[in-house]
Protein backbone atom coordinates (compact mmCIF):
# COMPACT_ATOMS: atom_id res chain seq x y z
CA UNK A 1 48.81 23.00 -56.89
CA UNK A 2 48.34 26.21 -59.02
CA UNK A 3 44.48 27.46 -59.24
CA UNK A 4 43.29 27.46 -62.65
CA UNK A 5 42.93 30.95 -64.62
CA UNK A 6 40.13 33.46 -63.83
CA UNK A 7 37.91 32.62 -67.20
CA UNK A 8 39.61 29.70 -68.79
CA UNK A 9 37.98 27.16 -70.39
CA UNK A 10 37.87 23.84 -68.42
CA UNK A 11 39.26 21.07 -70.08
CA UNK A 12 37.42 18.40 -71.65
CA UNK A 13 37.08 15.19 -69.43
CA UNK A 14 37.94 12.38 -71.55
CA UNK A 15 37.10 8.42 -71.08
CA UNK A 16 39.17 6.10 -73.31
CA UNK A 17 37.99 2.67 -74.26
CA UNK A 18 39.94 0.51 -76.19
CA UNK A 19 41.15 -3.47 -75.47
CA UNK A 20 44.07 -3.00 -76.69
CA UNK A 21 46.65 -1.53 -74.00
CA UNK A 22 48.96 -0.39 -76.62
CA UNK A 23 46.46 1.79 -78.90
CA UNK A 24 44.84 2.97 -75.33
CA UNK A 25 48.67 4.18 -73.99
CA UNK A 26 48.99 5.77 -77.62
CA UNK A 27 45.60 7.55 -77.57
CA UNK A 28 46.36 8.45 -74.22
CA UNK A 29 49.74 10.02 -74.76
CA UNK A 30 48.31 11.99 -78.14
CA UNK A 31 45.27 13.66 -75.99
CA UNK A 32 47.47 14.22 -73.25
CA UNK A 33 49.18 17.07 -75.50
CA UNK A 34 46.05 18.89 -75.77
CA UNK A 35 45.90 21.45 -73.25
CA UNK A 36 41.85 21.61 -73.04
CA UNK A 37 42.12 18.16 -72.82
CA UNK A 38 42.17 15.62 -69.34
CA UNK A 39 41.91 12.17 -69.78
CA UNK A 40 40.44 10.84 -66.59
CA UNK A 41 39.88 7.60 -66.70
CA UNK A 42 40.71 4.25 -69.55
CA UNK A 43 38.27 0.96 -70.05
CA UNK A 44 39.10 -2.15 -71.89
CA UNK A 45 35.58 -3.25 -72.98
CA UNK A 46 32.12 -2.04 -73.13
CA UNK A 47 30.54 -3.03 -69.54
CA UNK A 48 33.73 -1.77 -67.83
CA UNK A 49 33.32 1.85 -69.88
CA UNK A 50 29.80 1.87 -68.13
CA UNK A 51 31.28 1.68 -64.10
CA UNK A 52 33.88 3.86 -65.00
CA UNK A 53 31.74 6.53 -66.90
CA UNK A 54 29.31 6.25 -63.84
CA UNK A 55 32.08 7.06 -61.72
CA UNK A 56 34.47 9.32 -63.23
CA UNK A 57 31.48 11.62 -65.60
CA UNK A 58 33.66 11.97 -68.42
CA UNK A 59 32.42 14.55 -70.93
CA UNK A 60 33.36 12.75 -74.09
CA UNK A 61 34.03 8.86 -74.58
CA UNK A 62 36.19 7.60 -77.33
CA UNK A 63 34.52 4.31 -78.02
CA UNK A 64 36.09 1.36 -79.66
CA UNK A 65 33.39 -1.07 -81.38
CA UNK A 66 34.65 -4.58 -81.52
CA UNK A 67 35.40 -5.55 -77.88
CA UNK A 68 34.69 -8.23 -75.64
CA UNK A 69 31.90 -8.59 -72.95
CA UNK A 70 30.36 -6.00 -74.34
CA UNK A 71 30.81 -4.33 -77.67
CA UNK A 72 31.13 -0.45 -78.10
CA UNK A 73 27.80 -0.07 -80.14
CA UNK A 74 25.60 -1.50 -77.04
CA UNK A 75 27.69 0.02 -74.70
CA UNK A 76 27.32 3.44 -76.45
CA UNK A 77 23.25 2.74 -76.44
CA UNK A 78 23.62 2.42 -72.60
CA UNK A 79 25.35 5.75 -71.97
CA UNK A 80 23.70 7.77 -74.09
CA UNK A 81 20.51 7.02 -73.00
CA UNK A 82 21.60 8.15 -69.17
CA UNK A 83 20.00 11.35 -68.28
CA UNK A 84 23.52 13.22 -68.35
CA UNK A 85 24.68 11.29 -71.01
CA UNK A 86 28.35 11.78 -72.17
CA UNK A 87 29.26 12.81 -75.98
CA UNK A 88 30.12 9.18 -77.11
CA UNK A 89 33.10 9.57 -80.22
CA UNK A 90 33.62 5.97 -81.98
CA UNK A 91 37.21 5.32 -82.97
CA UNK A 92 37.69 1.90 -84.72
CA UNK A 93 39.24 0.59 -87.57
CA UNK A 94 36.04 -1.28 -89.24
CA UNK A 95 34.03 1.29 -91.28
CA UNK A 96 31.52 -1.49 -92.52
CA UNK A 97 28.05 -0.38 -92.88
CA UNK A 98 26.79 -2.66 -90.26
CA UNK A 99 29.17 -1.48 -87.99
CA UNK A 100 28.57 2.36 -88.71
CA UNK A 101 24.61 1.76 -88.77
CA UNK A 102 24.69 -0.05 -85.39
CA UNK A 103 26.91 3.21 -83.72
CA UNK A 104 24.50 5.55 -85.34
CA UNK A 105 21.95 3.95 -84.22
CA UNK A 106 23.03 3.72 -81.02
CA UNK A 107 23.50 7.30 -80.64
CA UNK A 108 27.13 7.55 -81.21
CA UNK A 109 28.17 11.73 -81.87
CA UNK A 110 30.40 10.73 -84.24
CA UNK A 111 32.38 7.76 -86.03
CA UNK A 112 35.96 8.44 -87.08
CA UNK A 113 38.49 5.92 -88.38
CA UNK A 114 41.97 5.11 -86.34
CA UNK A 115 43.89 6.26 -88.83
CA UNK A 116 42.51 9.80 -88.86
CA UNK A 117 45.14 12.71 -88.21
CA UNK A 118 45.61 13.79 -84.95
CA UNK A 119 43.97 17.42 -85.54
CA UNK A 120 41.02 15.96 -87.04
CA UNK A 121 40.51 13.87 -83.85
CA UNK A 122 40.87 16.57 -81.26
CA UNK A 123 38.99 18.99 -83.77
CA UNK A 124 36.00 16.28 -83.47
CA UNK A 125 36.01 15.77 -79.86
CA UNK A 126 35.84 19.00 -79.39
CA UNK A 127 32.95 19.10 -81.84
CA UNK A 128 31.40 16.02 -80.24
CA UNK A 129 31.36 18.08 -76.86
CA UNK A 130 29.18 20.54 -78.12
CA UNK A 131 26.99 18.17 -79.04
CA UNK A 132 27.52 18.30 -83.09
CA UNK A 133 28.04 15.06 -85.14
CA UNK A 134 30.82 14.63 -86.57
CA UNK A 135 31.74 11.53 -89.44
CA UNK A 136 34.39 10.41 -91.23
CA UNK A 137 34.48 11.29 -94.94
CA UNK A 138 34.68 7.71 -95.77
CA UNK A 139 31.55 6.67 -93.27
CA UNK A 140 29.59 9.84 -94.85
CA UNK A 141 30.27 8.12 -98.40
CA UNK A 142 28.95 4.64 -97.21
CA UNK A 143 25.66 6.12 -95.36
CA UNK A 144 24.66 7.92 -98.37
CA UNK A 145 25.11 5.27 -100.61
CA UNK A 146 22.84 2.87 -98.27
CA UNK A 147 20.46 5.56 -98.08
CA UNK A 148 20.72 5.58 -101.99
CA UNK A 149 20.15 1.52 -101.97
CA UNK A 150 16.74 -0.42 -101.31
CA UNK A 151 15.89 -1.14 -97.81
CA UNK A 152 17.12 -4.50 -97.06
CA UNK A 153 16.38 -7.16 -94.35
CA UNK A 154 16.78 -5.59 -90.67
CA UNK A 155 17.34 -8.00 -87.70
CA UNK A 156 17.23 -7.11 -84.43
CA UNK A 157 20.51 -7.00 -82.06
CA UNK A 158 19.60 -9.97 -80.35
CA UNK A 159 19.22 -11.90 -83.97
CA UNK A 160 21.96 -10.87 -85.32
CA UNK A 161 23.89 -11.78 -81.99
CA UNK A 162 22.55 -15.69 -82.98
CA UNK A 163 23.78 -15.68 -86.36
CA UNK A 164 27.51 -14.36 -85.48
CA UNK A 165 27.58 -17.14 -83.04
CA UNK A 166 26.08 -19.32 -85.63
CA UNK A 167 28.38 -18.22 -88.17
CA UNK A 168 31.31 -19.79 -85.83
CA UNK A 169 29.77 -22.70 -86.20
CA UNK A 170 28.17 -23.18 -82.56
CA UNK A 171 25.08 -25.47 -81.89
CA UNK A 172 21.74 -23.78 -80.70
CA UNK A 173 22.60 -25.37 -76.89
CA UNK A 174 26.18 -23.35 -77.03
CA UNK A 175 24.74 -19.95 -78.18
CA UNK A 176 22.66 -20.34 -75.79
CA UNK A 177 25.46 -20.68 -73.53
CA UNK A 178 27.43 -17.58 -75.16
CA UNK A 179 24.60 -15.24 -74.59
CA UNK A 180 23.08 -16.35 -71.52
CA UNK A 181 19.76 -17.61 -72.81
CA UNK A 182 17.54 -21.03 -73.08
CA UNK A 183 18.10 -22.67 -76.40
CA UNK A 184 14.23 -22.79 -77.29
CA UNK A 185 14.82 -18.86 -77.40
CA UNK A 186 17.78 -19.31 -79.63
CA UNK A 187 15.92 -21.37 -81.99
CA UNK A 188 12.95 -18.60 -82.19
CA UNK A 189 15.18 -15.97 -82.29
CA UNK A 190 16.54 -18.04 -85.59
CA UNK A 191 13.37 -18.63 -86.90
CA UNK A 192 12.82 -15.18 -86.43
CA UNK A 193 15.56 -14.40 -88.62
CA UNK A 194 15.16 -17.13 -91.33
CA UNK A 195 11.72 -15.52 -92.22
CA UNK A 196 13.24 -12.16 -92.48
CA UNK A 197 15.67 -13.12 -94.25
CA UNK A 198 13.84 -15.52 -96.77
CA UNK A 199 15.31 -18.44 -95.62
CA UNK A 200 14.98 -22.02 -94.19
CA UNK A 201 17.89 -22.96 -92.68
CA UNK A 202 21.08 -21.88 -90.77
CA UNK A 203 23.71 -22.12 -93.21
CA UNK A 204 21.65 -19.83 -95.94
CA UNK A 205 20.61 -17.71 -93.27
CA UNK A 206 24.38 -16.92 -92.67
CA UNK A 207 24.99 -16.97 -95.71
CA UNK A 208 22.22 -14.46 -96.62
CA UNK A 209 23.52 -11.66 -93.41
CA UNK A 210 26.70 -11.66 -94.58
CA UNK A 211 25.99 -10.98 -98.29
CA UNK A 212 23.71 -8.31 -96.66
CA UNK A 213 26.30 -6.79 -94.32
CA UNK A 214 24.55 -7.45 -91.56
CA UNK A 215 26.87 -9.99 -89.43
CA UNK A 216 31.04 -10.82 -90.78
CA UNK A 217 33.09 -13.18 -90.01
């Protein structure tokens, strides 16, 4: 093994986390070409992106958002607030403004869009490393036009997690189910919602977080 060079800079420990094999092989394969770059370790959902950042202390973390068991957005909220908390870089097709709101919120470094050119990526995690944020033009255009707009209703994550299963069309007793809770806390978690949302049912409250970006189908 060949010692590294007196005063180089050590690569950047990457964590990828994606669940889909095929973009995390391509993402893999793209950073790999970077010289400053090592990608140590790959995840497939959120909760599996928290053992393996525990273990392998990745300095950046290229977070997907929509994933199962746990999305990217709460999984980003996790590692970030560890006391050596990685630089977390979300890379996802969706650039709603629920979406970028819940990452930014969450403490995300950054939010680009998959089909951002390869420079611009490794030019942001580099960024994200030292700790500056770095957005897409696109997500830049959408916060400052919410910022521009009226605030509207806010739920909380647990709400909104009801009304996406609600959406699908599940009774109170199988969200309940979904999210590991008693359905007497699902229906105050709706009611909860309804008021928030002006409401007095499920259908218009659904109907009222999706016209208001907070939830999609």
């Amino acid at each position: 093994m060949s010692e590294p060079t007196p005063g180089a800079t050590p690569s950047l420990r990457l964590l990828v986390v994606d669940d889909h094999p095929v973009v995390r092989m391509g993402l893999v394969a793209m950073l790999s070409e970077h010289a400053d770059f090592e990608v140590v370790g790959e995840a497939a959902d959120g909760a599996e992106a928290l053992v393996v950042a525990d273990r392998l202390t990745p300095d950046v973390v290229l977070m997907d958002l929509r994933m199962p068991v746990l999305d990217g957005a709460s999984a980003t909220a996790r590692l970030r607030a560890k006391a050596d908390a990685p630089a977390v870089l979300v890379l996802t097709t969706y650039d709603t403004d629920a979406d970028i709101v819940r990452a930014v919120e969450a403490g995300a470094n950054g939010y680009l869009l998959k089909d951002s050119p390869r420079e611009v990526l490794a030019d942001a995690i580099r960024r994200a490393a030292r700790g500056e944020t770095v957005l897409a033009p696109p997500v830049v255009a959408r916060l400052a036009s919410r910022m521009r707009m009226p605030a509207g209703p806010s739920l909380t994550e647990r709400e909104t997690d009801v009304l996406r299963c609600v959406a699908r069309g599940l009774s109170n007793a199988a969200v309940g189910r979904e999210l590991h809770i008693g359905e007497a806390t699902v229906k105050t978690h709706l009611l909860r919602a309804f008021e928030k949302l002006g409401v007095a049912d499920r259908t218009a409250a659904v109907t009222a977080a999706l016209r208001a970006g907070l939830i999609e189908l």
